[in-house]
Protein backbone atom coordinates (compact mmCIF):
# COMPACT_ATOMS: atom_id res chain seq x y z
CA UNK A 1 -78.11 -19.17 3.30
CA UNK A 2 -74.22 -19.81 2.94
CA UNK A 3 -73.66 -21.11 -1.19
CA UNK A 4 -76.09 -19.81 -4.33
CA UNK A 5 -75.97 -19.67 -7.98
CA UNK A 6 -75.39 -16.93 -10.07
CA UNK A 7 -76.98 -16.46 -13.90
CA UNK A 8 -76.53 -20.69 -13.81
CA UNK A 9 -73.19 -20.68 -12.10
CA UNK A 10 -72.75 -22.41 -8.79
CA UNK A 11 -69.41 -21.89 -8.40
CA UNK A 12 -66.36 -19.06 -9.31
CA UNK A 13 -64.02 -18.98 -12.15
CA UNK A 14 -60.78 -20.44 -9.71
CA UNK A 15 -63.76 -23.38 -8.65
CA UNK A 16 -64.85 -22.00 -4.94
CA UNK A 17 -68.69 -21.69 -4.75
CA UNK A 18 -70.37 -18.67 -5.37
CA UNK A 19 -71.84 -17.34 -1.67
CA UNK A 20 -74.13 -14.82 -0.16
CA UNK A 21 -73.75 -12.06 2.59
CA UNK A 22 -73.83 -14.85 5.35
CA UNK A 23 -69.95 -15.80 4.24
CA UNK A 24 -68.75 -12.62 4.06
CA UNK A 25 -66.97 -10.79 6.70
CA UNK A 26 -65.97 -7.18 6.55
CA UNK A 27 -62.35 -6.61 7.48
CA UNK A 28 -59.75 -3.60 8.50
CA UNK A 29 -56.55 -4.55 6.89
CA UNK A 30 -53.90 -4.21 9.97
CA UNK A 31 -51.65 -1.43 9.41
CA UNK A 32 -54.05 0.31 7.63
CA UNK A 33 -57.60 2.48 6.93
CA UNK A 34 -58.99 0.02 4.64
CA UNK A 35 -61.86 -2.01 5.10
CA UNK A 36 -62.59 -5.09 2.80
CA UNK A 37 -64.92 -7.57 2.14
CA UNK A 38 -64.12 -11.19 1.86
CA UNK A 39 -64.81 -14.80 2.57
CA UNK A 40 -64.61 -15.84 6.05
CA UNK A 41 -62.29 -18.03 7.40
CA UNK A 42 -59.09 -19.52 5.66
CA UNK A 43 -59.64 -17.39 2.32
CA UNK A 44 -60.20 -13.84 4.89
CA UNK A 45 -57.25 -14.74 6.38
CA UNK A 46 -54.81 -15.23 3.58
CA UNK A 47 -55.99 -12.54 1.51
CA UNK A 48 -56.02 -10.12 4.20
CA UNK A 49 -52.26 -11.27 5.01
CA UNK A 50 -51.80 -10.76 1.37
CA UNK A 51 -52.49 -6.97 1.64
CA UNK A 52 -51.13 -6.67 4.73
CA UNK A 53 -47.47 -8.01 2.91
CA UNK A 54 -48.40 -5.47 -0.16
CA UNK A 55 -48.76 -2.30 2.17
CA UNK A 56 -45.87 -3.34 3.91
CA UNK A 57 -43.61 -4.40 1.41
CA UNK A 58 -44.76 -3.57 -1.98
CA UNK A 59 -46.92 0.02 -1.80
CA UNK A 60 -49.62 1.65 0.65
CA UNK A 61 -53.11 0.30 -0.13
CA UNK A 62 -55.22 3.33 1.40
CA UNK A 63 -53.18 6.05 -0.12
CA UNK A 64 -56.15 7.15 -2.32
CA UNK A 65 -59.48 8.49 -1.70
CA UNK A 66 -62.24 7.52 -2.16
CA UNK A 67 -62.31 3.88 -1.66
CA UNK A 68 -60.35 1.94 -4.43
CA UNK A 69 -59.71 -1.69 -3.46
CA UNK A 70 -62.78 -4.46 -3.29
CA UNK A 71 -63.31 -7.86 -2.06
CA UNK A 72 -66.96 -9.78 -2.63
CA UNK A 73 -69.25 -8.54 -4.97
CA UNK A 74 -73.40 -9.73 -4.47
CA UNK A 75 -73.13 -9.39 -9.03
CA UNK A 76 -70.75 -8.86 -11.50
CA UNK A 77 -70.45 -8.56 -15.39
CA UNK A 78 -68.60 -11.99 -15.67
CA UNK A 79 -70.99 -13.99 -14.22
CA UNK A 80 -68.17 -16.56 -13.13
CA UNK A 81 -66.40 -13.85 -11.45
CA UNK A 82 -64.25 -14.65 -8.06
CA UNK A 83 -64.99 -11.79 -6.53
CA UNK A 84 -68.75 -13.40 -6.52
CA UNK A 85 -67.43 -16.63 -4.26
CA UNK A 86 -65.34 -13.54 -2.02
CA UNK A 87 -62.44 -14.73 -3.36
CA UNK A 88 -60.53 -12.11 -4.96
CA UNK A 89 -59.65 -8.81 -3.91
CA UNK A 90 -58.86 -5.70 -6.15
CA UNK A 91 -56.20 -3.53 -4.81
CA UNK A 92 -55.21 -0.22 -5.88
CA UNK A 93 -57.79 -0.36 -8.44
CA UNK A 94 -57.85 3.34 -9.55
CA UNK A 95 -54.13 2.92 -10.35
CA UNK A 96 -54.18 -0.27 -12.34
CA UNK A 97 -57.14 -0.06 -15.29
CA UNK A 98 -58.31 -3.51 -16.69
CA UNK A 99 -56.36 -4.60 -19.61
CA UNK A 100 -53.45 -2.20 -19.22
CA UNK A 101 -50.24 -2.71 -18.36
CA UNK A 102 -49.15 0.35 -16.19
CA UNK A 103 -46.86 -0.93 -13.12
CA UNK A 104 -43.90 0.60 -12.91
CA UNK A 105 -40.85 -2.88 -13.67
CA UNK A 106 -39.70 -2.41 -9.96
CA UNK A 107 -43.27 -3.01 -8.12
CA UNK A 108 -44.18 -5.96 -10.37
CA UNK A 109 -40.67 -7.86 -9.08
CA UNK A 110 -41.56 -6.46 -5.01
CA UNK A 111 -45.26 -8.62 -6.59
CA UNK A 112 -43.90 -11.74 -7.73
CA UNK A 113 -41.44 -11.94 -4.95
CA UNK A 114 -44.29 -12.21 -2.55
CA UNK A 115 -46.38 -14.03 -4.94
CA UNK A 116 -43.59 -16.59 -3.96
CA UNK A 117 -43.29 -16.16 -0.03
CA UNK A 118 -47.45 -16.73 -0.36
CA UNK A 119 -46.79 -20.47 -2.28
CA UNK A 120 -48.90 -20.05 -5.29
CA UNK A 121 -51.86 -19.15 -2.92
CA UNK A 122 -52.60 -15.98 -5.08
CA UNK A 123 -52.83 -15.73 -8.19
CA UNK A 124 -52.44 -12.35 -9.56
CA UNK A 125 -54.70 -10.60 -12.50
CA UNK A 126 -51.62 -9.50 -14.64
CA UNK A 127 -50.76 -13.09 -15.59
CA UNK A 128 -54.26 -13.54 -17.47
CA UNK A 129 -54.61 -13.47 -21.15
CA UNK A 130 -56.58 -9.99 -20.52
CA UNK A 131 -53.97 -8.59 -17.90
CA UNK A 132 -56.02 -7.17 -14.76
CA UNK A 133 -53.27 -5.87 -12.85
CA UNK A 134 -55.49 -4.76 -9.70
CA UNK A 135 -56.52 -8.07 -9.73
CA UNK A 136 -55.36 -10.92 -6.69
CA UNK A 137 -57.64 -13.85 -6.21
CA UNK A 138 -57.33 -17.97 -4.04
CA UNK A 139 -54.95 -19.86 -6.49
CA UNK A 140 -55.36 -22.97 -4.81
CA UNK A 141 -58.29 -25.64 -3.16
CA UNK A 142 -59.65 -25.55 0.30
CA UNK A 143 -57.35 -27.96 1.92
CA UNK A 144 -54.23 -26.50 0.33
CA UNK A 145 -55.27 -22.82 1.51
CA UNK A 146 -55.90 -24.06 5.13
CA UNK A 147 -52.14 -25.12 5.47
CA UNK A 148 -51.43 -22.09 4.26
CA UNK A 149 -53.59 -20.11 6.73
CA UNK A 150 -52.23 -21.90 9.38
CA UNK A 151 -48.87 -20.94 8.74
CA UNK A 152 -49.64 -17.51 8.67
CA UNK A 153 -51.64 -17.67 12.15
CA UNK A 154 -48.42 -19.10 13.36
CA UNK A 155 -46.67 -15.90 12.40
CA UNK A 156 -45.15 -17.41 9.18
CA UNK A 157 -43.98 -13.74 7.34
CA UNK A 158 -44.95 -11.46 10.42
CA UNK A 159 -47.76 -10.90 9.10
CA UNK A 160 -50.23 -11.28 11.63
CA UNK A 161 -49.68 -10.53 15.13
CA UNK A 162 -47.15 -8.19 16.89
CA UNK A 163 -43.74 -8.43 14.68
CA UNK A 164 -40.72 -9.88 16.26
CA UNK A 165 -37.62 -7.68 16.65
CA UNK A 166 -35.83 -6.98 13.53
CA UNK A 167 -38.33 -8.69 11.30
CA UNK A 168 -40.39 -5.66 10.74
CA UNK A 169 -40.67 -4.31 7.37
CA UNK A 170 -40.13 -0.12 6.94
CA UNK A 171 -43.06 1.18 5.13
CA UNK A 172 -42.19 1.16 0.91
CA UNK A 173 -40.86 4.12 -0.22
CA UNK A 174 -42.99 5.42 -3.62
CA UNK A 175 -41.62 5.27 -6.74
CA UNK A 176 -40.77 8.67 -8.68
CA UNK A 177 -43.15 9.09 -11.70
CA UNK A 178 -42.22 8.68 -15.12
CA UNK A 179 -42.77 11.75 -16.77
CA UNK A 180 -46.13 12.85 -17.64
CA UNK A 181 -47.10 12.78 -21.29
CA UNK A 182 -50.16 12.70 -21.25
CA UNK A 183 -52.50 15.83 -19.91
CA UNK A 184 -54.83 13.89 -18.45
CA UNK A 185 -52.11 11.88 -16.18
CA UNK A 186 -50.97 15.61 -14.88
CA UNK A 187 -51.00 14.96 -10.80
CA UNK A 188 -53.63 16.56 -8.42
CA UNK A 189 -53.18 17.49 -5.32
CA UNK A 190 -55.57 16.50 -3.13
CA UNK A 191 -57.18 17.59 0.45
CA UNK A 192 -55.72 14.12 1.86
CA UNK A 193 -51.79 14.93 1.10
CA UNK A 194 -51.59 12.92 -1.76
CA UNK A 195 -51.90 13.35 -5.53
CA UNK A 196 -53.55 12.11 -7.97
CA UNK A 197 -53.80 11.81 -12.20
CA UNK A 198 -56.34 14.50 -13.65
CA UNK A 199 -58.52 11.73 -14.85
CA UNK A 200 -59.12 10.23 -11.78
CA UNK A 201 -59.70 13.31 -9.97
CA UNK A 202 -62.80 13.91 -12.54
CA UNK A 203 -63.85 10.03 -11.93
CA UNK A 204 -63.77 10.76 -8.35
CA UNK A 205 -65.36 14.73 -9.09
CA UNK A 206 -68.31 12.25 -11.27
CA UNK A 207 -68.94 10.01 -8.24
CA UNK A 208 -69.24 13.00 -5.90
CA UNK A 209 -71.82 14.52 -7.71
CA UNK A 210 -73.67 11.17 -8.63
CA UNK A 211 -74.04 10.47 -4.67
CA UNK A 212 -74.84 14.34 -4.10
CA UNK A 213 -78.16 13.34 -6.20
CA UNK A 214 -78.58 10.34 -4.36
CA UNK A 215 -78.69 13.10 -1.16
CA UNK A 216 -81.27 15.57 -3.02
CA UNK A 217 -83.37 13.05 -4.65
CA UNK A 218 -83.80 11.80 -1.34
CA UNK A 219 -84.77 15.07 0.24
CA UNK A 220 -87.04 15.88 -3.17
CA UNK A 221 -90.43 16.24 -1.17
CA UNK A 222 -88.77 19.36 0.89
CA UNK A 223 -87.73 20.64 -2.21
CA UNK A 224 -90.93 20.65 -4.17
CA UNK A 225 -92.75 21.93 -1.21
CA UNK A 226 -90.37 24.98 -1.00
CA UNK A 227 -90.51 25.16 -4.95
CA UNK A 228 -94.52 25.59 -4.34
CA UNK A 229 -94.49 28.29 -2.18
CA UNK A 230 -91.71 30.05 -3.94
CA UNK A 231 -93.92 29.64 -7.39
CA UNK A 232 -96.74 31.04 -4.66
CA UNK A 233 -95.21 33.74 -3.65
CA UNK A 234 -93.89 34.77 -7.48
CA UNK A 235 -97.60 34.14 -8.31
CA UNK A 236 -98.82 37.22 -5.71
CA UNK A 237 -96.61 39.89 -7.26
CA UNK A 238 -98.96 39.93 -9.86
CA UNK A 239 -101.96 37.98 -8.89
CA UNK A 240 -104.55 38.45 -6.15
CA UNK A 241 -102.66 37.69 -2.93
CA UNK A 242 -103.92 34.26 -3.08
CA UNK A 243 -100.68 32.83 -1.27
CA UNK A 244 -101.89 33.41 2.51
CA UNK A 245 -103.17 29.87 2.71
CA UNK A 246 -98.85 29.06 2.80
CA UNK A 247 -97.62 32.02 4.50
CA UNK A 248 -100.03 32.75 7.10
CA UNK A 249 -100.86 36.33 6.15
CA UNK A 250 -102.33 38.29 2.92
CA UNK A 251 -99.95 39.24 0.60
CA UNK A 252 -100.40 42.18 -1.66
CA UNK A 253 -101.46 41.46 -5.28
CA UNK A 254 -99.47 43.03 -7.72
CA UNK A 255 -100.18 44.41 -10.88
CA UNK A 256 -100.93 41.17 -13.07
CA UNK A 257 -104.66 40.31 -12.50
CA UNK A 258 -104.08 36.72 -14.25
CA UNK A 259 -104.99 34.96 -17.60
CA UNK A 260 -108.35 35.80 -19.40
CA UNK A 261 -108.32 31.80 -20.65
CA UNK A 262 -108.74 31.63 -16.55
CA UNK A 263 -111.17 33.75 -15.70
CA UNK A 264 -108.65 36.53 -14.92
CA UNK A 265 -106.67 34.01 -12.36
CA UNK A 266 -103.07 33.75 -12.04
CA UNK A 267 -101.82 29.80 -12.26
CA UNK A 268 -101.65 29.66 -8.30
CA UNK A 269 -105.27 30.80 -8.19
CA UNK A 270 -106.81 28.64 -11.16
CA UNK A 271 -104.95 25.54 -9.33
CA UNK A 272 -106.86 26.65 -5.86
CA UNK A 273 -110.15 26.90 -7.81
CA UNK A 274 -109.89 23.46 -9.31
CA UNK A 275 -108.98 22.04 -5.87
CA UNK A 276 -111.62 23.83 -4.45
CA UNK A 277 -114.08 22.59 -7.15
CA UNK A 278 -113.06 19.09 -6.51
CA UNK A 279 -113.93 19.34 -2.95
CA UNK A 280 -110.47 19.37 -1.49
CA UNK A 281 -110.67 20.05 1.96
CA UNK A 282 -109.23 23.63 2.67
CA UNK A 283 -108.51 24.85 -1.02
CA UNK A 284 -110.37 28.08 -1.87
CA UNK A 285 -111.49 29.88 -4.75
CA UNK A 286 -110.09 33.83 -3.92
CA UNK A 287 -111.11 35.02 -7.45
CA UNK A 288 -114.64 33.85 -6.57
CA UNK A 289 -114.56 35.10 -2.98
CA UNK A 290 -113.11 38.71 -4.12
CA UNK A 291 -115.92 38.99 -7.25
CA UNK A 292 -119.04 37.70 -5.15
């Protein structure tokens, strides 16, 4: 366990191997709601600091819901991808769509000012040929990253640990919103205090409803039972009462006295005669029973 390879690749696009679960440690970002999965040791703890220093400094990182900024990944459409070595973290993803260029000029310089305090230790998405903007990821080898690391356990930027007197950062004040030209960037509020583009709102109404039939396929077996006695019951309006076997008493037949192709059973009842002419244990035949 530890290192694998991934559709023939041993080891990420920024050259860190490619892992499994065993290297991967699930983090709460300080400061913050957000949990994230990354690489343990010196790669958790510089990326972590990383988003630590964005929340603080640049914008908050677990302003939207659901979930929208990921670590490790167990597979991936690039099969190179960082994210498969836990490597590279996505932050804000919701806001920043791959291959657009949508922050706003002020929050790319608060970026590249602590792409600086960080030494080339992250390298950010936006500066690839295909801009990923999201996108933050190790910049550097193992040995390089450790001095790093160290630094910051030493409380290099305040970001770890309890912050000194007067080196505290106040929490970034968000940037007004160009205006909205598009309908589908119109703002939503939302149940969390927050707002967010009409788009994303139906990407995030999509995912609720996808998970909601995760839930029901789930619980399918009490549904098809309770669909079976409902079709049972429906059946005895106009059938023969054969629905007792389910509810525990007769039930009045109604009017319908079934199909002629079934020897004058409803559905309910030709079922039940089948079963009971296959020897299943308890069915019963009540056309037969109520002629003989």
């Amino acid at each position: 366990m530890g290192t694998r390879s991934y559709q023939g690749y041993t080891h990420s696009e920024n050259g860190w191997p490619i892992v499994d679960t065993a290297e991967i440690v699930t983090v709460t970002v300080p400061g913050t709601t957000q949990q994230i999965e990354v690489r343990r040791g010196d790669v958790a703890t510089v990326l972590v600091g990383w988003m630590i220093w964005y929340h603080r400094n640049v914008e908050p990182i677990d302003r939207f819901k659901p979930r929208d900024d990921w670590g490790f990944s167990w597979d991936n459409d690039v099969p190179n991808s960082n994210h498969l070595s836990g490597t590279a973290v996505d932050i804000n993803a919701t806001q920043y769509p791959w291959t657009r260029l949508t922050m706003p000029a002020d929050r790319v310089a608060k970026v590249r000012a602590g792409l600086k305090l960080f030494e080339g230790c992250i390298f950010w998405g936006r500066d690839w040929a295909r801009v990923d903007e999201m996108h933050y990821q190790i910049g550097v080898n193992a040995a390089r990253l450790k001095s790093f690391a160290d630094k910051l356990n030493n409380g290099h930027l305040g970001v770890y640990g309890i912050p000194q007197p007067g080196t505290s950062t106040p929490a970034p004040t968000l940037t007004p919103e160009a205006p909205v030209t598009n309908i589908w960037d119109i703002p939503i509020p939302t149940q969390f205090g927050t707002q967010m583009p009409a788009w994303e709102m139906l990407s995030w109404i999509d995912g609720r409803l996808a998970r909601t039939e995760v839930t029901v396929n789930a619980s399918m077996e009490v549904h098809r039972q309770n669909q079976l006695l409902l079709a049972a019951i429906l059946d005895q309006l106009g059938g023969l009462g054969t629905a007792d076997a389910l509810l525990g008493k007769d039930v009045p037949g109604g009017p319908f006295q079934g199909f002629e192709q079934g020897g004058g059973r409803t559905l309910y009842d030709l079922a039940s005669a089948l079963a009971a002419n296959a020897g299943i244990p308890g069915a019963l035949d009540k056309k037969e029973n109520a002629t003989a």
